[in-house]
N, C-alpha and C. Protein backbone atom coordinates (compact mmCIF):
# COMPACT_ATOMS: atom_id res chain seq x y z
N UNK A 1 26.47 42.80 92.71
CA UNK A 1 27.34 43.17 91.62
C UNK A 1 27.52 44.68 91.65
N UNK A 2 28.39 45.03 91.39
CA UNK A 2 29.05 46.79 91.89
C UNK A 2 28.89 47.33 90.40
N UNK A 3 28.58 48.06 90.46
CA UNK A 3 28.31 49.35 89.03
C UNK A 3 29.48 50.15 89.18
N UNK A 4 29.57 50.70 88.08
CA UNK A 4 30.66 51.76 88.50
C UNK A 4 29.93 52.83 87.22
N UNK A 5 30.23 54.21 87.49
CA UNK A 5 29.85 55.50 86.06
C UNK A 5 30.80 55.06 85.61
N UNK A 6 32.70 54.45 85.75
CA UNK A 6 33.33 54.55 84.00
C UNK A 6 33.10 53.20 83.24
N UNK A 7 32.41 52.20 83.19
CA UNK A 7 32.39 51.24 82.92
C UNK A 7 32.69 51.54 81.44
N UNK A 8 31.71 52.11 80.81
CA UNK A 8 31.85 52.42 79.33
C UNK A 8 32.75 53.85 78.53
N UNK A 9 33.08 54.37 79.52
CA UNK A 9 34.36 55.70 79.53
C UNK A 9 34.72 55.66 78.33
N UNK A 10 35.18 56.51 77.63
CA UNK A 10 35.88 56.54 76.27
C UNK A 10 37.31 56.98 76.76
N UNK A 11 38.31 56.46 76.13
CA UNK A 11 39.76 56.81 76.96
C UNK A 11 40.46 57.89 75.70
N UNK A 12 41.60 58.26 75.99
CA UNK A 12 42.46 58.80 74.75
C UNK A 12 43.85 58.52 76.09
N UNK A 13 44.26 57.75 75.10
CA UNK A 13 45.64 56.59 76.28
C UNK A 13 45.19 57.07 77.37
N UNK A 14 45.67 56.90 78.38
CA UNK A 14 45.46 56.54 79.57
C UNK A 14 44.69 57.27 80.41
N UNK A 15 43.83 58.80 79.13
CA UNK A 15 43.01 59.90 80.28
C UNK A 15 41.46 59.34 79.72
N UNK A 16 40.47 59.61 80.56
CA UNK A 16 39.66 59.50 80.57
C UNK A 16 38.54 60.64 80.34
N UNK A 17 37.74 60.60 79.26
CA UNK A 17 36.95 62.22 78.83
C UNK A 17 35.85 61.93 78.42
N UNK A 18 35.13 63.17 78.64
CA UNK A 18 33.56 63.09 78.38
C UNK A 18 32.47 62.90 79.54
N UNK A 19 31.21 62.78 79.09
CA UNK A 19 30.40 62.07 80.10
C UNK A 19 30.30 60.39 79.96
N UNK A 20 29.72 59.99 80.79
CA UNK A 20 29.82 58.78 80.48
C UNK A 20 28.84 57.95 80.00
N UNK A 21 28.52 57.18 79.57
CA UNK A 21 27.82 56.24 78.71
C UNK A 21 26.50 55.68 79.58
N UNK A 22 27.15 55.55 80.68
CA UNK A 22 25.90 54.89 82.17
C UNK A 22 25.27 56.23 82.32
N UNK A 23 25.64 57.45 82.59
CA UNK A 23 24.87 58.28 83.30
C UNK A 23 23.89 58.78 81.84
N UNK A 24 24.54 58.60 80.94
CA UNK A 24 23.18 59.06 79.74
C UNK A 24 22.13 58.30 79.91
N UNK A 25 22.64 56.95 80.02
CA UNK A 25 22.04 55.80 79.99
C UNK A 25 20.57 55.96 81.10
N UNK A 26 21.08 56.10 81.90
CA UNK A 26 20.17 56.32 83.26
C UNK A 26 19.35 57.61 83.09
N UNK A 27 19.93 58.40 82.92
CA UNK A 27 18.98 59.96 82.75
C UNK A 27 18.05 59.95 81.09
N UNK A 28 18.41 59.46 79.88
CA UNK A 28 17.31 58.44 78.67
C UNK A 28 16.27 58.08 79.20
N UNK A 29 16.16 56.58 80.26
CA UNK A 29 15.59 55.96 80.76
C UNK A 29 14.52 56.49 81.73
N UNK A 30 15.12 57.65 82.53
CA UNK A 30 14.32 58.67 83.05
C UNK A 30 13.28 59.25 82.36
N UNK A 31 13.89 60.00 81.37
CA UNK A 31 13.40 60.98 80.50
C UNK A 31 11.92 59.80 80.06
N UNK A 32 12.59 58.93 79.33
CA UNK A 32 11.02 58.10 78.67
C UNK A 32 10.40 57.12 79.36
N UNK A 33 10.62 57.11 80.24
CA UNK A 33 9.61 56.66 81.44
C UNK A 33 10.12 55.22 81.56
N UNK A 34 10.88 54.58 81.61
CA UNK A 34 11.74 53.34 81.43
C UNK A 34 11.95 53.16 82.58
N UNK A 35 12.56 54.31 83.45
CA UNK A 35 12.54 53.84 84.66
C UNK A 35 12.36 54.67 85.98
N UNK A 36 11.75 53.74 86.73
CA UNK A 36 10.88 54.89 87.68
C UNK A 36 11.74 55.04 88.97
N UNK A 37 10.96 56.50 89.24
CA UNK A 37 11.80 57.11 89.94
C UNK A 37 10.72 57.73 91.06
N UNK A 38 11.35 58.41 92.02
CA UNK A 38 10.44 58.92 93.23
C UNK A 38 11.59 60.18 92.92
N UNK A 39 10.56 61.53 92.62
CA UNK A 39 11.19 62.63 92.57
C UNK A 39 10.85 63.76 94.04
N UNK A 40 12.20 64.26 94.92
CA UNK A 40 12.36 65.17 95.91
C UNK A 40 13.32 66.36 95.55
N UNK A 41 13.04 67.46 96.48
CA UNK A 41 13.32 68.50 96.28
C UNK A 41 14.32 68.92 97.45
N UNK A 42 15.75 68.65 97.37
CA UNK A 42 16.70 69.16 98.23
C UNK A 42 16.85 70.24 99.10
N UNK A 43 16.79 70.06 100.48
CA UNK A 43 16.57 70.98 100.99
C UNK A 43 18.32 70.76 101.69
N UNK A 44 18.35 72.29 102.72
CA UNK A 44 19.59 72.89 102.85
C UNK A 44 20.18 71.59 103.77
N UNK A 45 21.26 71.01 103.46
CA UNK A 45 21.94 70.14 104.03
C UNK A 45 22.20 68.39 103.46
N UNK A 46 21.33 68.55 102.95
CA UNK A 46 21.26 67.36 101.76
C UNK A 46 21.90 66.83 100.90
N UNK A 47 22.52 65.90 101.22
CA UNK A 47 23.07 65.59 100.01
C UNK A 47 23.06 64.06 99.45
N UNK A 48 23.28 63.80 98.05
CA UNK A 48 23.06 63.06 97.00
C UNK A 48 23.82 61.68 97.96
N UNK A 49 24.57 61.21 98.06
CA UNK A 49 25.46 60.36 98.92
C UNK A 49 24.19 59.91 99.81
N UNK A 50 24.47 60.62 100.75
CA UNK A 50 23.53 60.57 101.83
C UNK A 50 21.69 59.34 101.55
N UNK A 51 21.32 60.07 100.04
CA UNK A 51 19.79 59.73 99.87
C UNK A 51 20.61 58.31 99.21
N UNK A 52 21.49 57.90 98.48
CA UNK A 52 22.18 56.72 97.87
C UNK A 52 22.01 55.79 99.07
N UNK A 53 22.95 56.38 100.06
CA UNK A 53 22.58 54.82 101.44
C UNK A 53 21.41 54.91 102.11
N UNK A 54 20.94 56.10 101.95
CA UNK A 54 19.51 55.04 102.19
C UNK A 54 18.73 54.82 101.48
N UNK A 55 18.60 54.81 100.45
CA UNK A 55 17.77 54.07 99.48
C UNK A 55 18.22 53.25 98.94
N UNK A 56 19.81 53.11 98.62
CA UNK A 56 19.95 51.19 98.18
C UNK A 56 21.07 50.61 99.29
N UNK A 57 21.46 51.47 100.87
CA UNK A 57 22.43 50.66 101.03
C UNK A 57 23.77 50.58 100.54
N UNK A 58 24.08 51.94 99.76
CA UNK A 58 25.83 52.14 99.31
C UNK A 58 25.62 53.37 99.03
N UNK A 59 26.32 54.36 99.83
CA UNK A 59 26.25 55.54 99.24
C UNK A 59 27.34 56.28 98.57
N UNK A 60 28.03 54.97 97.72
CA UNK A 60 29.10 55.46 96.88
C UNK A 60 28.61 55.51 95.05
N UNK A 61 26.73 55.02 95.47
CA UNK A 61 25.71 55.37 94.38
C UNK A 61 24.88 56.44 93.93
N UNK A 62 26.31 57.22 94.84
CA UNK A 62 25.16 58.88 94.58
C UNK A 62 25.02 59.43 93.23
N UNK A 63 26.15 58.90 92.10
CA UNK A 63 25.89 59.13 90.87
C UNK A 63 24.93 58.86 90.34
N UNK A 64 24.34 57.61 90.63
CA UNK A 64 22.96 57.07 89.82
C UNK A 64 21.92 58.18 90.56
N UNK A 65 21.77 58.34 90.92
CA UNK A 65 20.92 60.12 91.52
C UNK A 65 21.40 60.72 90.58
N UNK A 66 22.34 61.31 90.76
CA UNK A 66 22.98 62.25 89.85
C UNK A 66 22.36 62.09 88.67
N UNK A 67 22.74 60.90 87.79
CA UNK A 67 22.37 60.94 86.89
C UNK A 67 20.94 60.78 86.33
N UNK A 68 20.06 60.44 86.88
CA UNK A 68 18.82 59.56 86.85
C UNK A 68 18.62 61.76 87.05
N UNK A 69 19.05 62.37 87.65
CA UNK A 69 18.32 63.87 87.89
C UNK A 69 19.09 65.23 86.67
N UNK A 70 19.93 64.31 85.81
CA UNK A 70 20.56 65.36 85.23
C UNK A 70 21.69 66.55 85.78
N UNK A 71 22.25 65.49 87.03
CA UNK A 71 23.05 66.77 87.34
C UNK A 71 24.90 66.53 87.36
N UNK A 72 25.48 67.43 87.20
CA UNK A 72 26.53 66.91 86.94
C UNK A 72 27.38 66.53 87.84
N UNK A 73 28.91 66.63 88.14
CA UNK A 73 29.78 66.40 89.00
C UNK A 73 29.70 67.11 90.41
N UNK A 74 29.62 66.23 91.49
CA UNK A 74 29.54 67.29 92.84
C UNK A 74 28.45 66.78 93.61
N UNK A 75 28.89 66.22 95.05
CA UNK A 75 27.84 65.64 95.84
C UNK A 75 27.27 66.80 96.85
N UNK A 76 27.47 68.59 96.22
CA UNK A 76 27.11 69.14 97.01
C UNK A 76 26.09 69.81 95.79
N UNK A 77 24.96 69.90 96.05
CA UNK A 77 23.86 70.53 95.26
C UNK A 77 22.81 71.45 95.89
N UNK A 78 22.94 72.45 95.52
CA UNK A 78 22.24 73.36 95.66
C UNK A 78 20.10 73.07 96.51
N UNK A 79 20.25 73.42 97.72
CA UNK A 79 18.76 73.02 97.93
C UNK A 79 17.54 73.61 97.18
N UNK A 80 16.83 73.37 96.96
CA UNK A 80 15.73 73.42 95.63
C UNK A 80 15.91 72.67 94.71
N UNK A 81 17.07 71.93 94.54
CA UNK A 81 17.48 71.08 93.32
C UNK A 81 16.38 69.77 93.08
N UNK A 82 15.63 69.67 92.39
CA UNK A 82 14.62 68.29 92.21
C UNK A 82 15.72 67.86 91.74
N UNK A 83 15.75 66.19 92.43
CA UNK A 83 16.35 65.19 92.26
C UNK A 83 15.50 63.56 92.25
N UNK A 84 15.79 63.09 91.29
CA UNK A 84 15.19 61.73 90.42
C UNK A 84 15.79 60.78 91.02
N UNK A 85 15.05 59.70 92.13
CA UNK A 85 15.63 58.62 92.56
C UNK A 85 15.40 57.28 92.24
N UNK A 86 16.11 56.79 90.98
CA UNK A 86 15.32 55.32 91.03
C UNK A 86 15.17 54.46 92.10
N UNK A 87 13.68 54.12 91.83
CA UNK A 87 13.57 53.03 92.58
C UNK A 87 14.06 51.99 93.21
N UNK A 88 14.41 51.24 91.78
CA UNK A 88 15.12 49.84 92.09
C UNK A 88 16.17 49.78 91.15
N UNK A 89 17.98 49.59 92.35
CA UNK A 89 18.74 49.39 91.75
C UNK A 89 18.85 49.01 90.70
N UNK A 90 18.28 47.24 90.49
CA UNK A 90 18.03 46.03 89.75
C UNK A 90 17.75 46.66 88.24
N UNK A 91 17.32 47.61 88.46
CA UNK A 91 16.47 48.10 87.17
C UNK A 91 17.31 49.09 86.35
N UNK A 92 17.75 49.77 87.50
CA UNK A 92 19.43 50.91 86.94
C UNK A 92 20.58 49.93 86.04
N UNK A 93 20.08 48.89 86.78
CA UNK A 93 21.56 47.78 86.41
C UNK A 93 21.42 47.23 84.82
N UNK A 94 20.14 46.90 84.66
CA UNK A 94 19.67 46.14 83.79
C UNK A 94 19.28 47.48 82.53
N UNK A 95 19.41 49.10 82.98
CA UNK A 95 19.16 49.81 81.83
C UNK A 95 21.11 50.33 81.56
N UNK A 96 21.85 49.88 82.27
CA UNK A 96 23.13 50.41 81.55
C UNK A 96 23.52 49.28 81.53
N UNK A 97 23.22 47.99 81.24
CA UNK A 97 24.07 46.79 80.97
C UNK A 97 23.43 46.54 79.23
C-alpha cells in the first residue's frame, strides 16, 4: 500500500499549504517514543532518498526520514545532519493512518 506526505493536505481550492498532517504525525511519534528509529549522522554525499531504498525498498520514501528527523523540504541535507530512520515501514503506516 503506497503512502503519500499529502494524504491529509489542507487545500484552499485547488493550492495546497502548510505542513502536512503525516509528517507531524511521524516526527510526534518520534519525539514520544512511539516509534522506533535507528538514528545516523550524514556524512558528505548522502542523501535521504538514497537511505529510503535501502531501508524499505522505495526511495520515493525519503520524506518519512525527513520527517521522522524533523527536517524540512530538500533531499539534499547538509552532512552532520542526525537523521531518524524508522524502522519498520508497517509501523509509519499504522502511526499516520
Amino acid at each position: 500500500m503506497s503512502m503519500s506526505r499529502y494524504t491529509f493536505v489542507k487545500k484552499i481550492g485547488s493550492l495546497r499549504y502548510g505542513t502536512t498532517r503525516n509528517s507531524k504525525k511521524i516526527f510526534d511519534a518520534v519525539l514520544s517514543g512511539n516509534l522506533r528509529v535507528t538514528t545516523l549522522i550524514l556524512e558528505e554525499g548522502q542523501r535521504l532518498d538514497h537511505f529510503a531504498g535501502e531501508f524499505y525498498g522505495n526511495s520515493s520514501l525519503w520524506w518519512v526520514i525527513a520527517a521522522a528527523s524533523g527536517i524540512g523540504w530538500g533531499l539534499q541535507v547538509p552532512p552532520g545532519t542526525v537523521i531518524r530512520i524508522p524502522y519498520d515501514i508497517g509501523q509509519v503506516y499504522q502511526v499516520i493512518t
